[in-house]
N, C-alpha and C. Protein backbone atom coordinates (compact mmCIF):
# COMPACT_ATOMS: atom_id res chain seq x y z
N UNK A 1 -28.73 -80.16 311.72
CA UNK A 1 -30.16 -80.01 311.95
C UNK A 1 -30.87 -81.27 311.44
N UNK A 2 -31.61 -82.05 312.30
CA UNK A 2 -32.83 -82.87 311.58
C UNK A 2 -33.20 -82.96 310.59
N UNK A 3 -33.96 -83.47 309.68
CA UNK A 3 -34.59 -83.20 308.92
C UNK A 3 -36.17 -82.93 309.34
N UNK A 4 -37.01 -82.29 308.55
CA UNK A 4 -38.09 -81.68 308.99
C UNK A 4 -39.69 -81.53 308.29
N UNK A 5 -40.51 -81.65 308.52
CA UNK A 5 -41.18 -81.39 307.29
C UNK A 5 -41.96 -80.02 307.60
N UNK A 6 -42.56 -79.04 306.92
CA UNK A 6 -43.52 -78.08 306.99
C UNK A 6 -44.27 -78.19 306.41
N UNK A 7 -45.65 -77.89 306.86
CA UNK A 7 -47.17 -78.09 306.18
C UNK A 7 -47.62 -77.39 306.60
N UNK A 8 -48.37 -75.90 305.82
CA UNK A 8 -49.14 -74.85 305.55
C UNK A 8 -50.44 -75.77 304.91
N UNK A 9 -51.77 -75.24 305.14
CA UNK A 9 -53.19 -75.73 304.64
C UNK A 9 -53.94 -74.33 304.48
N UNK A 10 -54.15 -74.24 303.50
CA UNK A 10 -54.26 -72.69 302.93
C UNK A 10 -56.32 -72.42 302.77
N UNK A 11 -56.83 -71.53 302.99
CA UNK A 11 -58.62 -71.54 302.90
C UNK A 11 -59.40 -72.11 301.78
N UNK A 12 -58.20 -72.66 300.53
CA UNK A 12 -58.82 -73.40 299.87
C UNK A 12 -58.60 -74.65 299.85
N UNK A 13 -57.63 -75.44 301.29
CA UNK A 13 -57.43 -76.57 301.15
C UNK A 13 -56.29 -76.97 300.59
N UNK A 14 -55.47 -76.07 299.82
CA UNK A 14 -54.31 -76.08 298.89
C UNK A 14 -53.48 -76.76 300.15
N UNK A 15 -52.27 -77.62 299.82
CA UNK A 15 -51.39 -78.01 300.78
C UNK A 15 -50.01 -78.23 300.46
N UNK A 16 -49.16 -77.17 301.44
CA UNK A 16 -48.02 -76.81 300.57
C UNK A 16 -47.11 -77.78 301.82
N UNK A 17 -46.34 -78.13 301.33
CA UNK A 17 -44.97 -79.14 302.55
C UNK A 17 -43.82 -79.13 301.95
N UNK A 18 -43.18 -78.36 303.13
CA UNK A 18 -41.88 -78.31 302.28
C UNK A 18 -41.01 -78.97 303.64
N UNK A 19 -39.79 -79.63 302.74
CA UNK A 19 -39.05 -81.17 302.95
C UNK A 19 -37.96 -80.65 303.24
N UNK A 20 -37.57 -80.21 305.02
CA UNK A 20 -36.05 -79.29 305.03
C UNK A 20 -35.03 -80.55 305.44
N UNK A 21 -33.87 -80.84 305.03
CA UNK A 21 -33.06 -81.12 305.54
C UNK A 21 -32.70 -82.89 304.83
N UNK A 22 -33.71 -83.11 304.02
CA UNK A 22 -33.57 -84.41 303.45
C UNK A 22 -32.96 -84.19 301.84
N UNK A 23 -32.31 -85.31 301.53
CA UNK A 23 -31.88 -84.87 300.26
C UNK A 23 -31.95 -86.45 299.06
N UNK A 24 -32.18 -85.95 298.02
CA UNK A 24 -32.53 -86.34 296.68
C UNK A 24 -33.42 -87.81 297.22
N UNK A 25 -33.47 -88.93 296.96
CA UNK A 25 -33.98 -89.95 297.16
C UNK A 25 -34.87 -89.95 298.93
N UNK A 26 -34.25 -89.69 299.37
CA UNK A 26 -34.72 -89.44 301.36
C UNK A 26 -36.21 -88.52 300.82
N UNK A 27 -35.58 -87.65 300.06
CA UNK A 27 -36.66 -86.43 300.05
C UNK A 27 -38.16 -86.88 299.21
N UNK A 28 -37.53 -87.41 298.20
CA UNK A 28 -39.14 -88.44 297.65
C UNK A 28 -39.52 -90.03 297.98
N UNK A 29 -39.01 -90.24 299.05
CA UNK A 29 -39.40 -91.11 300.43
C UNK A 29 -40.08 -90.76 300.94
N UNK A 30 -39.62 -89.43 301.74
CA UNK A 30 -40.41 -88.93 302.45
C UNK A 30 -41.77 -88.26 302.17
N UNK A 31 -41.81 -87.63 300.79
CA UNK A 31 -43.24 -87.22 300.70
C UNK A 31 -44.09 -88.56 300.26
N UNK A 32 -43.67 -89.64 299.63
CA UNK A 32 -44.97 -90.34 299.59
C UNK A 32 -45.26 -91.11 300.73
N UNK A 33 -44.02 -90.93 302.20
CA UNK A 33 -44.72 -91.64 302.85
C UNK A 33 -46.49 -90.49 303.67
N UNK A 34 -45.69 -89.47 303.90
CA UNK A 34 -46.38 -88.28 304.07
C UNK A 34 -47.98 -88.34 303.13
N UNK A 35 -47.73 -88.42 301.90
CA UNK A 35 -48.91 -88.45 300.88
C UNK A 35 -49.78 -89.82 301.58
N UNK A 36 -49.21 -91.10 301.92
CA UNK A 36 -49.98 -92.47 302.34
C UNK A 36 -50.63 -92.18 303.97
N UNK A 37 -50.06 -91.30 304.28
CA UNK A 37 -50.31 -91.35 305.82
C UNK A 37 -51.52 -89.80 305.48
N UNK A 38 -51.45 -88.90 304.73
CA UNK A 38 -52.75 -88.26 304.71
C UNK A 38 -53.72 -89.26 304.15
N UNK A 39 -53.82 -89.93 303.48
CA UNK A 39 -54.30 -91.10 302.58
C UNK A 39 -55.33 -91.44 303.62
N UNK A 40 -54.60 -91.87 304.61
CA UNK A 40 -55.36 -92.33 305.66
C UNK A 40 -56.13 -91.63 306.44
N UNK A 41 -55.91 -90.21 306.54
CA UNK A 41 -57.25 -89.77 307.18
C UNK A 41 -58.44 -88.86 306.47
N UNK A 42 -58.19 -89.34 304.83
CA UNK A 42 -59.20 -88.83 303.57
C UNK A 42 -58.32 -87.94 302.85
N UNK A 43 -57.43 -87.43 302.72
CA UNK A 43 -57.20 -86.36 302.29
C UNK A 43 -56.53 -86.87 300.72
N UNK A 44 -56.76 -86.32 299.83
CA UNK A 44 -56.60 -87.21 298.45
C UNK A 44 -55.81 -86.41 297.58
N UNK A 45 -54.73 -86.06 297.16
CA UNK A 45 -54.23 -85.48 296.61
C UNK A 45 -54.23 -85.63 294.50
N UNK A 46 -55.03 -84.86 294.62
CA UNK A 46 -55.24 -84.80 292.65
C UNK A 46 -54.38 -83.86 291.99
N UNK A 47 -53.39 -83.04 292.54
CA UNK A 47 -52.15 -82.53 291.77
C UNK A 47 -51.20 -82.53 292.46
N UNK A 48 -49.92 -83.14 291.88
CA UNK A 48 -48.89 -82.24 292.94
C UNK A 48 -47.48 -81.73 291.86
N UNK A 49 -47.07 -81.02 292.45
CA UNK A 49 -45.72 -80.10 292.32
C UNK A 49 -44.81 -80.56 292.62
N UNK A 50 -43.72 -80.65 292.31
CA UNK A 50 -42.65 -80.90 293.71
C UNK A 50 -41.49 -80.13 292.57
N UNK A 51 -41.22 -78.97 293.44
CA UNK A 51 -39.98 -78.18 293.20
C UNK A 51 -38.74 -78.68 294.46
N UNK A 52 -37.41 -78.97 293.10
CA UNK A 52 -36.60 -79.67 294.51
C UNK A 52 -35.98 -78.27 294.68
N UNK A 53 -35.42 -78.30 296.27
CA UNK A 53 -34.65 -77.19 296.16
C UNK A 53 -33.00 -76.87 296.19
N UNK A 54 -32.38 -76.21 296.06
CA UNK A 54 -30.91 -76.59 296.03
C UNK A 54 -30.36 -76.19 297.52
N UNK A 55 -29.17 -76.71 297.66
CA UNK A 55 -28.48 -76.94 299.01
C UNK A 55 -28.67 -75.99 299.49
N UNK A 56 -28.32 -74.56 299.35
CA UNK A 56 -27.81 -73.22 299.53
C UNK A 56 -29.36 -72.37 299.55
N UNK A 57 -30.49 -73.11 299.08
CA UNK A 57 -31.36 -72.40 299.23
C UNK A 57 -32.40 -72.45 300.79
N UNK A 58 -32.85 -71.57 301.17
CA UNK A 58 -33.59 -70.98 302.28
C UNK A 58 -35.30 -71.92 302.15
N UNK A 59 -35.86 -72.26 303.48
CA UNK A 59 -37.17 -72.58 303.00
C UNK A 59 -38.28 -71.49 303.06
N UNK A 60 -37.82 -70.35 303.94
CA UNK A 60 -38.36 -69.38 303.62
C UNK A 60 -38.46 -68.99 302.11
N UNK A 61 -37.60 -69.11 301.61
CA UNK A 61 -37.35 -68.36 300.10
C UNK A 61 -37.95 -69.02 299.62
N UNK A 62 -38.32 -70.44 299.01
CA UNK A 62 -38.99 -71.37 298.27
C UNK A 62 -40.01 -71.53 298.78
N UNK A 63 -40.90 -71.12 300.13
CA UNK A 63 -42.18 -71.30 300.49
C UNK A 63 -42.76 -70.01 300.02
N UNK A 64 -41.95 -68.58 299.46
CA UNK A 64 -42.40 -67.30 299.09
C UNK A 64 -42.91 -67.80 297.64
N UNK A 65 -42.33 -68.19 296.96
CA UNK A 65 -41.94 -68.89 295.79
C UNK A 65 -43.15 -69.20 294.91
N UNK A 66 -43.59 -70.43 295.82
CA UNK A 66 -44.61 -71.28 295.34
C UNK A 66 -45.88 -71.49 296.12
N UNK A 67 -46.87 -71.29 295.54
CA UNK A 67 -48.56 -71.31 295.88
C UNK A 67 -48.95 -72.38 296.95
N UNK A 68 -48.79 -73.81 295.85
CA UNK A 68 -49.06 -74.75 296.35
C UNK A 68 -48.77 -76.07 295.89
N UNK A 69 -48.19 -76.88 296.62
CA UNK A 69 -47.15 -78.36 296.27
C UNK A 69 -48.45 -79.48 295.96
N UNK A 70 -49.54 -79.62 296.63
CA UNK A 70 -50.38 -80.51 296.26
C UNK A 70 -51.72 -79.48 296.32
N UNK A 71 -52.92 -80.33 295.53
CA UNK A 71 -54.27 -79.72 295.58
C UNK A 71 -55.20 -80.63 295.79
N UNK A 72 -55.46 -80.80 297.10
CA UNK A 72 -56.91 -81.32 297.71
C UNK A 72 -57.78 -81.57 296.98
N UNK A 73 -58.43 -82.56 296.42
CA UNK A 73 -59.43 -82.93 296.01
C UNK A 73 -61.16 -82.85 296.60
């Protein structure tokens, strides 16, 4: 399978993305390129999270999990 990204934007703006199919270094590549490219159309991220997840785990299961990976400014 590809690798993939998912992005949920929740009524408070909260923004959760979860990183399927990339692993250790690929995977925090990929979100700051993701973070530079919202960058660009305002969106400013003032917290973030990043739970890695393990091989064997589901992204369903880790998107039940957790609230929210970054918080909109």
């Amino acid at each position: 399978m590809a690798p993939s990204i998912r992005i949920i934007v929740d009524q408070r703006g909260n923004i959760i993305a979860d990183f399927h199919g990339f692993r250790g270094e690929d995977c925090l590549s990929a979100e700051r390129q993701l973070r530079d490219k919202l960058l660009k159309y305002g969106v400013q991220i003032s917290e973030r999270k990043a739970i890695l997840k393990e091989d064997n785990e589901s992204t369903e299961q880790r998107m039940k999990e957790r609230r929210s990976l970054w918080r909109k400014t």
